[in-house]
PDB file of N, CA and C in Angstrom:
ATOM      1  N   UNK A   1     163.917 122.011 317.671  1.00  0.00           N
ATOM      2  CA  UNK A   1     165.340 122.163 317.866  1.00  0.00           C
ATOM      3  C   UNK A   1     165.608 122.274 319.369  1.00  0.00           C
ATOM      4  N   UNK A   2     166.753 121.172 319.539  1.00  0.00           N
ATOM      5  CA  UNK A   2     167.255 121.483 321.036  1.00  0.00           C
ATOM      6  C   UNK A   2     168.161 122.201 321.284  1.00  0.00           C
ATOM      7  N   UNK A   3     168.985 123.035 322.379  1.00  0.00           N
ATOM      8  CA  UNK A   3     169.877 124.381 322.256  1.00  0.00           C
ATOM      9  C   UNK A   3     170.772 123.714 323.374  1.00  0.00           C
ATOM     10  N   UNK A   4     171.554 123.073 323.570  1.00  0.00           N
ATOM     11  CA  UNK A   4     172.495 122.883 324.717  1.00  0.00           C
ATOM     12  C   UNK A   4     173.112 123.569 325.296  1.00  0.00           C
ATOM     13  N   UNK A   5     173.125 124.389 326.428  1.00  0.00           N
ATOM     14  CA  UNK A   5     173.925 125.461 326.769  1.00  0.00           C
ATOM     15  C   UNK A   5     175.364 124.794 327.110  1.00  0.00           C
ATOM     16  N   UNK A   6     176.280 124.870 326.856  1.00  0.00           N
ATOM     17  CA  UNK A   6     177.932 124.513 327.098  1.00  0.00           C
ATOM     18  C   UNK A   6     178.233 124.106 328.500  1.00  0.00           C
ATOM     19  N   UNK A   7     178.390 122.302 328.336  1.00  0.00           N
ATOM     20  CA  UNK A   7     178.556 121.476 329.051  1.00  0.00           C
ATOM     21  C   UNK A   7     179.978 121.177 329.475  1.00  0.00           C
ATOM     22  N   UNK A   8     180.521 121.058 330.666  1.00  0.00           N
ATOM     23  CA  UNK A   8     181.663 120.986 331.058  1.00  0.00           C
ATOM     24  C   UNK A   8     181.813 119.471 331.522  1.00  0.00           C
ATOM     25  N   UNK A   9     183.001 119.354 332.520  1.00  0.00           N
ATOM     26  CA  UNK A   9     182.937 117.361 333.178  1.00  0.00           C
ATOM     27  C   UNK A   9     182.795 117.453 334.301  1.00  0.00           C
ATOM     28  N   UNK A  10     181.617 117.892 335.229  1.00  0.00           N
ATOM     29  CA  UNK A  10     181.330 117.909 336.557  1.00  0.00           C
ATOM     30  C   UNK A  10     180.271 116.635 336.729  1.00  0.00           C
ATOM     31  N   UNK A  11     180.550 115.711 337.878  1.00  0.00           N
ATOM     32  CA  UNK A  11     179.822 114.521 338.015  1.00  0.00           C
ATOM     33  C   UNK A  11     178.939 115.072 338.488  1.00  0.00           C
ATOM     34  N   UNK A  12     177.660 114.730 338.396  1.00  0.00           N
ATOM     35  CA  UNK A  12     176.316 114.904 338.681  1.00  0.00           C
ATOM     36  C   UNK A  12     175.793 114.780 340.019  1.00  0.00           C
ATOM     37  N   UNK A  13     176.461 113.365 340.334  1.00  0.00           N
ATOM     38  CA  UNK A  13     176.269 112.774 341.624  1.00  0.00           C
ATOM     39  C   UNK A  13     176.962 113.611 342.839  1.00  0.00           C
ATOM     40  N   UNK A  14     178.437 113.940 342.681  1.00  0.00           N
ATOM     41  CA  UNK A  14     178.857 114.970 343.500  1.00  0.00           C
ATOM     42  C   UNK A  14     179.372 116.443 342.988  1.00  0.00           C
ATOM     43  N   UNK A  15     178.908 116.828 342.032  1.00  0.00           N
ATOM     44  CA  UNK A  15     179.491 117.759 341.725  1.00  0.00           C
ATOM     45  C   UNK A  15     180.693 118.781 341.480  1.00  0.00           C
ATOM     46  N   UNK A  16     181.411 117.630 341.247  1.00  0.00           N
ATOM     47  CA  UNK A  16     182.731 118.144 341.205  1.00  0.00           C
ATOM     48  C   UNK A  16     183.276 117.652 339.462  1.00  0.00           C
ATOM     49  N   UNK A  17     184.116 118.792 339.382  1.00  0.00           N
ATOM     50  CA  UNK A  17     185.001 118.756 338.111  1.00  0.00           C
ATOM     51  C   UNK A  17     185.869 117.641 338.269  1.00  0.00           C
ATOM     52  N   UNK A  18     185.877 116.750 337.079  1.00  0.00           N
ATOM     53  CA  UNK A  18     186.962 115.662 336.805  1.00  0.00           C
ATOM     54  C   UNK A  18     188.285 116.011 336.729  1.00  0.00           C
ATOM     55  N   UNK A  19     188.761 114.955 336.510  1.00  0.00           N
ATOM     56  CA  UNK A  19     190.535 115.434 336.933  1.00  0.00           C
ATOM     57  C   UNK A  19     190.949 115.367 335.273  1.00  0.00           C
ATOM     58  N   UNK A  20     191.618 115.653 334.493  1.00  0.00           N
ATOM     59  CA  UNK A  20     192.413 115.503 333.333  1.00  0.00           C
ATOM     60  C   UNK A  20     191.287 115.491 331.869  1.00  0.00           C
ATOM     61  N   UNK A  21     191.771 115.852 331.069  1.00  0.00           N
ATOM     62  CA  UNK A  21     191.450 116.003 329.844  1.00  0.00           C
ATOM     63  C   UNK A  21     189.893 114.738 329.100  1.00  0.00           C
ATOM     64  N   UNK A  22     191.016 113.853 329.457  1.00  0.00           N
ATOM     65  CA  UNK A  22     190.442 112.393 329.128  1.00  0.00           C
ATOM     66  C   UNK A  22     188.855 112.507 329.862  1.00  0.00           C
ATOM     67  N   UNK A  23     189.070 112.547 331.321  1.00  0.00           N
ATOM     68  CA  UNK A  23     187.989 112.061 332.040  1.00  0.00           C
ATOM     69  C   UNK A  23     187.048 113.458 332.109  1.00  0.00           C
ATOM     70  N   UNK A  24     187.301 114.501 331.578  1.00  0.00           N
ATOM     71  CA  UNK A  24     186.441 115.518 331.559  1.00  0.00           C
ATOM     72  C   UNK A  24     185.736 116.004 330.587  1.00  0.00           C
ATOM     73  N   UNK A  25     186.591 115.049 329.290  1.00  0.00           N
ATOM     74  CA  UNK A  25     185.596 114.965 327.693  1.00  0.00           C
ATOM     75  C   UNK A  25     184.696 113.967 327.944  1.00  0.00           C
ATOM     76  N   UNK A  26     185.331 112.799 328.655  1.00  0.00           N
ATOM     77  CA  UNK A  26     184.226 111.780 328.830  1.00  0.00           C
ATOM     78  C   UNK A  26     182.597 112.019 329.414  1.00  0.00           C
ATOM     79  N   UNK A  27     182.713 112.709 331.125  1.00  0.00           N
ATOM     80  CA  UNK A  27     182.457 113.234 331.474  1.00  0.00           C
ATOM     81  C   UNK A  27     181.171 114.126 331.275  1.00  0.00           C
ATOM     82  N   UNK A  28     181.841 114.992 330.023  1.00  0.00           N
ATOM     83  CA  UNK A  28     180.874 116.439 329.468  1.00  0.00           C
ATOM     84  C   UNK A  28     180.367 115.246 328.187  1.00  0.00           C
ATOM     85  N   UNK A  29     180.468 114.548 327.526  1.00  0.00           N
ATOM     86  CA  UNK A  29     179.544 113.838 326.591  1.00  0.00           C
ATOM     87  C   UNK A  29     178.879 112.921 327.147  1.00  0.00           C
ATOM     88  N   UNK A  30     178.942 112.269 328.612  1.00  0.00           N
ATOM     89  CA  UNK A  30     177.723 111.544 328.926  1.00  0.00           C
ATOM     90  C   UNK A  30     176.776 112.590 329.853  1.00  0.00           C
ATOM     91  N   UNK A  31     177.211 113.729 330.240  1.00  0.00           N
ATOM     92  CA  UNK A  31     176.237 114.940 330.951  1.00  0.00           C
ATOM     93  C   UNK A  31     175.083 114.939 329.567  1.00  0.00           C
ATOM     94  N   UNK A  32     175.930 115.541 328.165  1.00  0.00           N
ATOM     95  CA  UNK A  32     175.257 115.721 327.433  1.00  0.00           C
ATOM     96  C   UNK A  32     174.039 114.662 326.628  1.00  0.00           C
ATOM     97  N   UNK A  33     174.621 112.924 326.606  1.00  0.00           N
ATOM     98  CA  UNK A  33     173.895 112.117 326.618  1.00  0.00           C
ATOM     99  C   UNK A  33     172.646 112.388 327.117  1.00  0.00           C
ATOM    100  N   UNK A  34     172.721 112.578 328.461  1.00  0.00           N
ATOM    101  CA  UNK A  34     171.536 112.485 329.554  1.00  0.00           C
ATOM    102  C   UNK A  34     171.133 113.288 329.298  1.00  0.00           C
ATOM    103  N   UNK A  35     171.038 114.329 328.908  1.00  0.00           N
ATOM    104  CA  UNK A  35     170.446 115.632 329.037  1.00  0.00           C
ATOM    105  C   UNK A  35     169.353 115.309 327.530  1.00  0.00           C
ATOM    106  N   UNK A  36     170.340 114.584 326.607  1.00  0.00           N
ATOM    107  CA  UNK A  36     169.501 114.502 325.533  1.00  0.00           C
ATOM    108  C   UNK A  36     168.412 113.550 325.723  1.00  0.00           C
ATOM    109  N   UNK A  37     168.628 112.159 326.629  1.00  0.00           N
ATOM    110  CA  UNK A  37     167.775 111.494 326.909  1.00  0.00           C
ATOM    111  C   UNK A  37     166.548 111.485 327.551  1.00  0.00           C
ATOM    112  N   UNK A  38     166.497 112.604 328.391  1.00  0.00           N
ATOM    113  CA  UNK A  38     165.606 113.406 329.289  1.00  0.00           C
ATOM    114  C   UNK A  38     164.737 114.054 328.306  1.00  0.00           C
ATOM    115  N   UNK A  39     164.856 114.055 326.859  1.00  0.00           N
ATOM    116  CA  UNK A  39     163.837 114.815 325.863  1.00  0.00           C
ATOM    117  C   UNK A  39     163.897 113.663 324.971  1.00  0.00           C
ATOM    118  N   UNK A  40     163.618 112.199 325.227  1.00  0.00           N
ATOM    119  CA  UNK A  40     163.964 110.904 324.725  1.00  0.00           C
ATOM    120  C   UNK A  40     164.350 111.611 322.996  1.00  0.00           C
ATOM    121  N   UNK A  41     165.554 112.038 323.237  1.00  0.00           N
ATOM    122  CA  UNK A  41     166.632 111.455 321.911  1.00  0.00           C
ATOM    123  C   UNK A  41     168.032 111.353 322.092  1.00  0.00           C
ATOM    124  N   UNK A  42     169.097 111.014 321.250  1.00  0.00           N
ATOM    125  CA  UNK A  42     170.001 110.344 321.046  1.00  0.00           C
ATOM    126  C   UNK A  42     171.202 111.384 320.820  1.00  0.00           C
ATOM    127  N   UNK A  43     172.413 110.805 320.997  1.00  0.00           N
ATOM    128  CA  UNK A  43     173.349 111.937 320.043  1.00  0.00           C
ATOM    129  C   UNK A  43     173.196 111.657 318.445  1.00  0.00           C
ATOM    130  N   UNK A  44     172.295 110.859 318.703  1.00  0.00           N
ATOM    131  CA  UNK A  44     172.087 110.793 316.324  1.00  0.00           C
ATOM    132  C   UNK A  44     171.230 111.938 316.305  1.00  0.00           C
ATOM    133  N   UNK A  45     170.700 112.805 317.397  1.00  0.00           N
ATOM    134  CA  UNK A  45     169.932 113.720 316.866  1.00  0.00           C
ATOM    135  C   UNK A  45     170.563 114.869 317.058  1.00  0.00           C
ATOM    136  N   UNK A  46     172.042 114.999 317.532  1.00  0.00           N
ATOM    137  CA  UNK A  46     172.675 116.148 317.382  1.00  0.00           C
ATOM    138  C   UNK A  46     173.728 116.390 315.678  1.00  0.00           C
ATOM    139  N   UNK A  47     172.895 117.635 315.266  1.00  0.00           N
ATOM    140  CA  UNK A  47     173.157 118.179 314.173  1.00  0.00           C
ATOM    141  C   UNK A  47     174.656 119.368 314.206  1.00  0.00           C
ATOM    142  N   UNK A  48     174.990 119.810 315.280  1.00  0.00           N
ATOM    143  CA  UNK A  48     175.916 120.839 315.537  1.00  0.00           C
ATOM    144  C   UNK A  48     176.089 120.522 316.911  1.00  0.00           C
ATOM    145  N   UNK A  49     178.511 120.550 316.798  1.00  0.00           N
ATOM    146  CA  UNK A  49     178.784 120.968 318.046  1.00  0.00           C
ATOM    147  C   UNK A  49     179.489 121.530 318.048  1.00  0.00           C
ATOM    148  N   UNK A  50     180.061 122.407 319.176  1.00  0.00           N
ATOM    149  CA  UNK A  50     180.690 123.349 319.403  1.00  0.00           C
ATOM    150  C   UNK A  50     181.643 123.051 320.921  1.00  0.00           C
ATOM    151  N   UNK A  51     183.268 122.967 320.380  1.00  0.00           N
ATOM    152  CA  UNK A  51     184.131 122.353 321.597  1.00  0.00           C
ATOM    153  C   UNK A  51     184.665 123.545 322.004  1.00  0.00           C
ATOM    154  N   UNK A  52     184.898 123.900 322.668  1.00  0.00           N
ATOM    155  CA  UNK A  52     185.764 124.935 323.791  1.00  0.00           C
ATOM    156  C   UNK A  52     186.988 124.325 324.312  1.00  0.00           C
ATOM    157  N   UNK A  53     188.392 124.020 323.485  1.00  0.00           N
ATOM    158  CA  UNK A  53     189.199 123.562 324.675  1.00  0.00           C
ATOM    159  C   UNK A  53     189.989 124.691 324.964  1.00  0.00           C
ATOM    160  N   UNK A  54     190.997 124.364 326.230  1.00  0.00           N
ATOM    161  CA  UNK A  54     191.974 125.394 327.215  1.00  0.00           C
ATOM    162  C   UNK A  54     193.046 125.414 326.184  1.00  0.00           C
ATOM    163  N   UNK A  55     193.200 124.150 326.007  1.00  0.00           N
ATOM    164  CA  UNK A  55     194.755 123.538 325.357  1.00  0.00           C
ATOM    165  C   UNK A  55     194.500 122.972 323.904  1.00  0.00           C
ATOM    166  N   UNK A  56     194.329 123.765 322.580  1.00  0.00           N
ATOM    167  CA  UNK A  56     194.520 123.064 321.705  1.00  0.00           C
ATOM    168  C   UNK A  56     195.243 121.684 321.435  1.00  0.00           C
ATOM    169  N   UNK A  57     196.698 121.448 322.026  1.00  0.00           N
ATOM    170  CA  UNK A  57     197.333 119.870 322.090  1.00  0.00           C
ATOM    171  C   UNK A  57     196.643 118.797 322.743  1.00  0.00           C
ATOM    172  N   UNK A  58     195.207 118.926 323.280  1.00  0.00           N
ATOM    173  CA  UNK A  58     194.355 118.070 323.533  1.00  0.00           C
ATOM    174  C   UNK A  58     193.286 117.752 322.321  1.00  0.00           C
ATOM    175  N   UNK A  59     193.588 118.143 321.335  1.00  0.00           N
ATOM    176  CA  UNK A  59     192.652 118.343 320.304  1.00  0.00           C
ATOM    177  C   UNK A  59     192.293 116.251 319.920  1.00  0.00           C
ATOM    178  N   UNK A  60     193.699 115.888 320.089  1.00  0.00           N
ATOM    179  CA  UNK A  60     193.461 114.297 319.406  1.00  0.00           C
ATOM    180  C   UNK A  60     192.857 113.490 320.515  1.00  0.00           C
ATOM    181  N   UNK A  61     193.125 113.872 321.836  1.00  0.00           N
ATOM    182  CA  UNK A  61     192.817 113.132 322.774  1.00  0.00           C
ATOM    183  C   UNK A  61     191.282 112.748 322.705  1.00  0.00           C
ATOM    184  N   UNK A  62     190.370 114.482 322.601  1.00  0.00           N
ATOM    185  CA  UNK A  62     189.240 114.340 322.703  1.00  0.00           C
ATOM    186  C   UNK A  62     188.712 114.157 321.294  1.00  0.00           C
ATOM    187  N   UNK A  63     189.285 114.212 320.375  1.00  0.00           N
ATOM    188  CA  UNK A  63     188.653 113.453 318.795  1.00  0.00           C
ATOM    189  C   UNK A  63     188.411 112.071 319.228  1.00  0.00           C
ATOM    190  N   UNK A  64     189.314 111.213 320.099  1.00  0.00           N
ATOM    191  CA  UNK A  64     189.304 109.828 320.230  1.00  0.00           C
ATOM    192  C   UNK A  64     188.015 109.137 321.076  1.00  0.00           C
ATOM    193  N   UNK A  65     187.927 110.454 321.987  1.00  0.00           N
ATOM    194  CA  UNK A  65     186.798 110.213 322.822  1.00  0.00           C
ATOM    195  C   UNK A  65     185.605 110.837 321.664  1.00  0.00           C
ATOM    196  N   UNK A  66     185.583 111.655 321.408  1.00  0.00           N
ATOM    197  CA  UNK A  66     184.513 112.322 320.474  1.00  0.00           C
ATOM    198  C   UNK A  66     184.043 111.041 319.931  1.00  0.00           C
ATOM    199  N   UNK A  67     185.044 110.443 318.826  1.00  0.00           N
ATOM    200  CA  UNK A  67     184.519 109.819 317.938  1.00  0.00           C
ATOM    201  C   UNK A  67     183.397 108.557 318.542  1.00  0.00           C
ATOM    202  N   UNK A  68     183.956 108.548 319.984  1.00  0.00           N
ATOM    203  CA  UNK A  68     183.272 107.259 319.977  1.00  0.00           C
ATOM    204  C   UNK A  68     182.030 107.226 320.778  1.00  0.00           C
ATOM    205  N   UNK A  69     181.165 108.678 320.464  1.00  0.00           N
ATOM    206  CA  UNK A  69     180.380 109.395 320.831  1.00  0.00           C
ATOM    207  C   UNK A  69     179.256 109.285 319.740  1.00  0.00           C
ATOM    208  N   UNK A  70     179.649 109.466 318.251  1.00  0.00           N
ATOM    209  CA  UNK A  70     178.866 109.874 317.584  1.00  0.00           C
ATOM    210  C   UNK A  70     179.136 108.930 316.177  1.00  0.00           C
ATOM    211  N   UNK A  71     178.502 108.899 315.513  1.00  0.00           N
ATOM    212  CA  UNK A  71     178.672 107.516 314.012  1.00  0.00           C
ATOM    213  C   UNK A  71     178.341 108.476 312.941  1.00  0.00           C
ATOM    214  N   UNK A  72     178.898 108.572 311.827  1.00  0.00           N
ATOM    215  CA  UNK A  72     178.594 108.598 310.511  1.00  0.00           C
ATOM    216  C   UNK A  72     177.291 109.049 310.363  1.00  0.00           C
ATOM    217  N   UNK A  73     177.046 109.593 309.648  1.00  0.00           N
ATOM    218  CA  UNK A  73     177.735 110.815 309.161  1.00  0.00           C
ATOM    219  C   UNK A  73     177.485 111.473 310.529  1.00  0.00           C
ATOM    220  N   UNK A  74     178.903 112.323 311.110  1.00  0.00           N
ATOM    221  CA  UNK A  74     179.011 113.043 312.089  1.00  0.00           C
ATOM    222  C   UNK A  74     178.498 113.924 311.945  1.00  0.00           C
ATOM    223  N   UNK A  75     177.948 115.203 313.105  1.00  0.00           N
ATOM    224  CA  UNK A  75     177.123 115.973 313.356  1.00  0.00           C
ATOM    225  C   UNK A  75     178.300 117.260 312.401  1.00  0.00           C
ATOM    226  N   UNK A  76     177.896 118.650 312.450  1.00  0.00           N
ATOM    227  CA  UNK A  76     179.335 119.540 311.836  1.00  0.00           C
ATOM    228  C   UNK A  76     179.710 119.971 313.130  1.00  0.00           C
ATOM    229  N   UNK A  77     180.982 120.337 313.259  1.00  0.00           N
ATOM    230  CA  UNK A  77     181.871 120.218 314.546  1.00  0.00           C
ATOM    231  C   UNK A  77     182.637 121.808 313.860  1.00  0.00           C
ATOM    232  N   UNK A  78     182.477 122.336 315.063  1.00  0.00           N
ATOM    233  CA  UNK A  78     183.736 123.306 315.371  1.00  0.00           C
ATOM    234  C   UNK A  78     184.171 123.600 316.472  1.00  0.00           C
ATOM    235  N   UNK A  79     185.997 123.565 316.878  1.00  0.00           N
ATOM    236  CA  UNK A  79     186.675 123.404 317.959  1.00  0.00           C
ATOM    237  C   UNK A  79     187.195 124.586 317.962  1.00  0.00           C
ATOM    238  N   UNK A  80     187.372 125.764 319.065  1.00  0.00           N
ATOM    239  CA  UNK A  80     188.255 126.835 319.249  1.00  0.00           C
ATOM    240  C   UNK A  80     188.998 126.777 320.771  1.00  0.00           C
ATOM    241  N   UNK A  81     189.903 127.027 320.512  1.00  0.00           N
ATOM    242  CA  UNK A  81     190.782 127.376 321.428  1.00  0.00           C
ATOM    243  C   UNK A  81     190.681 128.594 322.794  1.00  0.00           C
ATOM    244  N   UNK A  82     190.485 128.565 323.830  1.00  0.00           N
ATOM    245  CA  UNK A  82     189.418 129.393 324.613  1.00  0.00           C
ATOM    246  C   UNK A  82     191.187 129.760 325.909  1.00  0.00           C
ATOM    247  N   UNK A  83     191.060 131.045 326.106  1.00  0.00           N
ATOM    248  CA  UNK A  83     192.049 131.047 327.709  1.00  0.00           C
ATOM    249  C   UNK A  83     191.638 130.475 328.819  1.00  0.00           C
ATOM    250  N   UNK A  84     190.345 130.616 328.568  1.00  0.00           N
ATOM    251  CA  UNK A  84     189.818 129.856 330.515  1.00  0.00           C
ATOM    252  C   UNK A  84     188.496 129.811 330.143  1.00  0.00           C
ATOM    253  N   UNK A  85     187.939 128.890 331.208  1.00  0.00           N
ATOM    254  CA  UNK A  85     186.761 128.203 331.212  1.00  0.00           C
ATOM    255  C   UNK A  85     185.990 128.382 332.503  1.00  0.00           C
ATOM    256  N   UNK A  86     184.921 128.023 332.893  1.00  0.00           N
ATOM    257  CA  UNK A  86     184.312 128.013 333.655  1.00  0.00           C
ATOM    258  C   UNK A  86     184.931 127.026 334.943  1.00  0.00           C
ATOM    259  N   UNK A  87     185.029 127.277 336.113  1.00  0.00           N
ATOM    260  CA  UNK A  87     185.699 126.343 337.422  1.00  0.00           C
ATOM    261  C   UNK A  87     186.650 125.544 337.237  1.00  0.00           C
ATOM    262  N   UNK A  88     187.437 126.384 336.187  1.00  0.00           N
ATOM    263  CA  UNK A  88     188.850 125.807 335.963  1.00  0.00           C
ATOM    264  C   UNK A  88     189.043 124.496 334.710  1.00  0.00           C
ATOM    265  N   UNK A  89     187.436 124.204 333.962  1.00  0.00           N
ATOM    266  CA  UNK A  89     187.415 123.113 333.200  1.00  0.00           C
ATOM    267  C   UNK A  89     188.751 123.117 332.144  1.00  0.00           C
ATOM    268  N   UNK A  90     188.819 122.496 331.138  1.00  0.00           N
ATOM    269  CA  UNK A  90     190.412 121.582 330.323  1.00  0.00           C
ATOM    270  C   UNK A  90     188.635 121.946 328.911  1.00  0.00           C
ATOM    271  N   UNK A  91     187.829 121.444 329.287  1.00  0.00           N
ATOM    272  CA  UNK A  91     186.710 121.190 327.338  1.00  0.00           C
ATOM    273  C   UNK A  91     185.311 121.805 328.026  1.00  0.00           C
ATOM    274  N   UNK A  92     184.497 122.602 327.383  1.00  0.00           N
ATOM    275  CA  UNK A  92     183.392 122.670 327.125  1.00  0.00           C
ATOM    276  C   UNK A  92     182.536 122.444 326.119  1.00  0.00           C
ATOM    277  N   UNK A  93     181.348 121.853 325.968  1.00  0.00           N
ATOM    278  CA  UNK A  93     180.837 121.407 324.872  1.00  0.00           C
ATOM    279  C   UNK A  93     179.565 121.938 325.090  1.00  0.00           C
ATOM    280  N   UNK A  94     178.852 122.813 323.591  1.00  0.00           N
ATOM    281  CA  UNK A  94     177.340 122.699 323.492  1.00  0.00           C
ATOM    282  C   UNK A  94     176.676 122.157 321.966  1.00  0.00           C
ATOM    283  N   UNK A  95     175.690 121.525 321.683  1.00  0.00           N
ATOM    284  CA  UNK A  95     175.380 121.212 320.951  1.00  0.00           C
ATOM    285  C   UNK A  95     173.980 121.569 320.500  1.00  0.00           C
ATOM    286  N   UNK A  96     173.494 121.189 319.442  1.00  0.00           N
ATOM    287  CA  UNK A  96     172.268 121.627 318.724  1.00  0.00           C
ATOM    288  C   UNK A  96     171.644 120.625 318.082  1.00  0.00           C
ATOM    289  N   UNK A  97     170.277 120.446 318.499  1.00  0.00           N
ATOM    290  CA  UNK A  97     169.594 119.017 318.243  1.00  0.00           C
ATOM    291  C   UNK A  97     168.830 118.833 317.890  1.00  0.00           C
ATOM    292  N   UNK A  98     167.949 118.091 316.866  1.00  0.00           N
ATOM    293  CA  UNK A  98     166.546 118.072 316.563  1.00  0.00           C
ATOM    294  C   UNK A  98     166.045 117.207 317.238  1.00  0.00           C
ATOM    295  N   UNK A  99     164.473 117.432 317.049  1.00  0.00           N
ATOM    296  CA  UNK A  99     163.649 116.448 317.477  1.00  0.00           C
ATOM    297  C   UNK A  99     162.196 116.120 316.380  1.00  0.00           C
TER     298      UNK A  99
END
């Protein structure tokens, strides 16, 4: 089992937090990609995630991005609603993975 500690949308390359909702779900699911790839597996091997947003009314934005993250049968997902985040992030994400 892999343990993801809660991934935010800071670029790698310069380290800085993305600007808006969109580009900071994007963002925190290709951090998490890589991170999974670095232990060569996939998001088909994430079994559990766990979203952190600021703003519940972003909930559809990042389903849209979510979805096109992960295929059938989806991993089990739970989203809560959080006051603040780490360096001001909009989504945090951690997940749980086999290998």
């Amino acid at each position: 089992m892999i343990f993801l500690s809660g991934q935010i949308g800071i670029e790698p390359e310069t380290g800085n937090l993305k600007e808006g909702i969109e580009e900071q779900t994007k963002q925190t699911l290709e951090n998490i990609k890589n991170i999974l790839e670095s232990y060569n597996l996939s998001m088909e091997n994430v079994l559990k995630v766990t979203i952190f947003l600021k703003n519940m009314e972003d909930f559809q934005k990042v389903n849209e991005i979510y979805s096109s993250y992960f295929k059938e049968p989806f991993p089990s997902r739970s989203t809560v609603c959080v006051k603040e985040l780490p360096k001001g992030a909009l989504i945090e994400i951690e997940v749980i993975a086999y290998k």
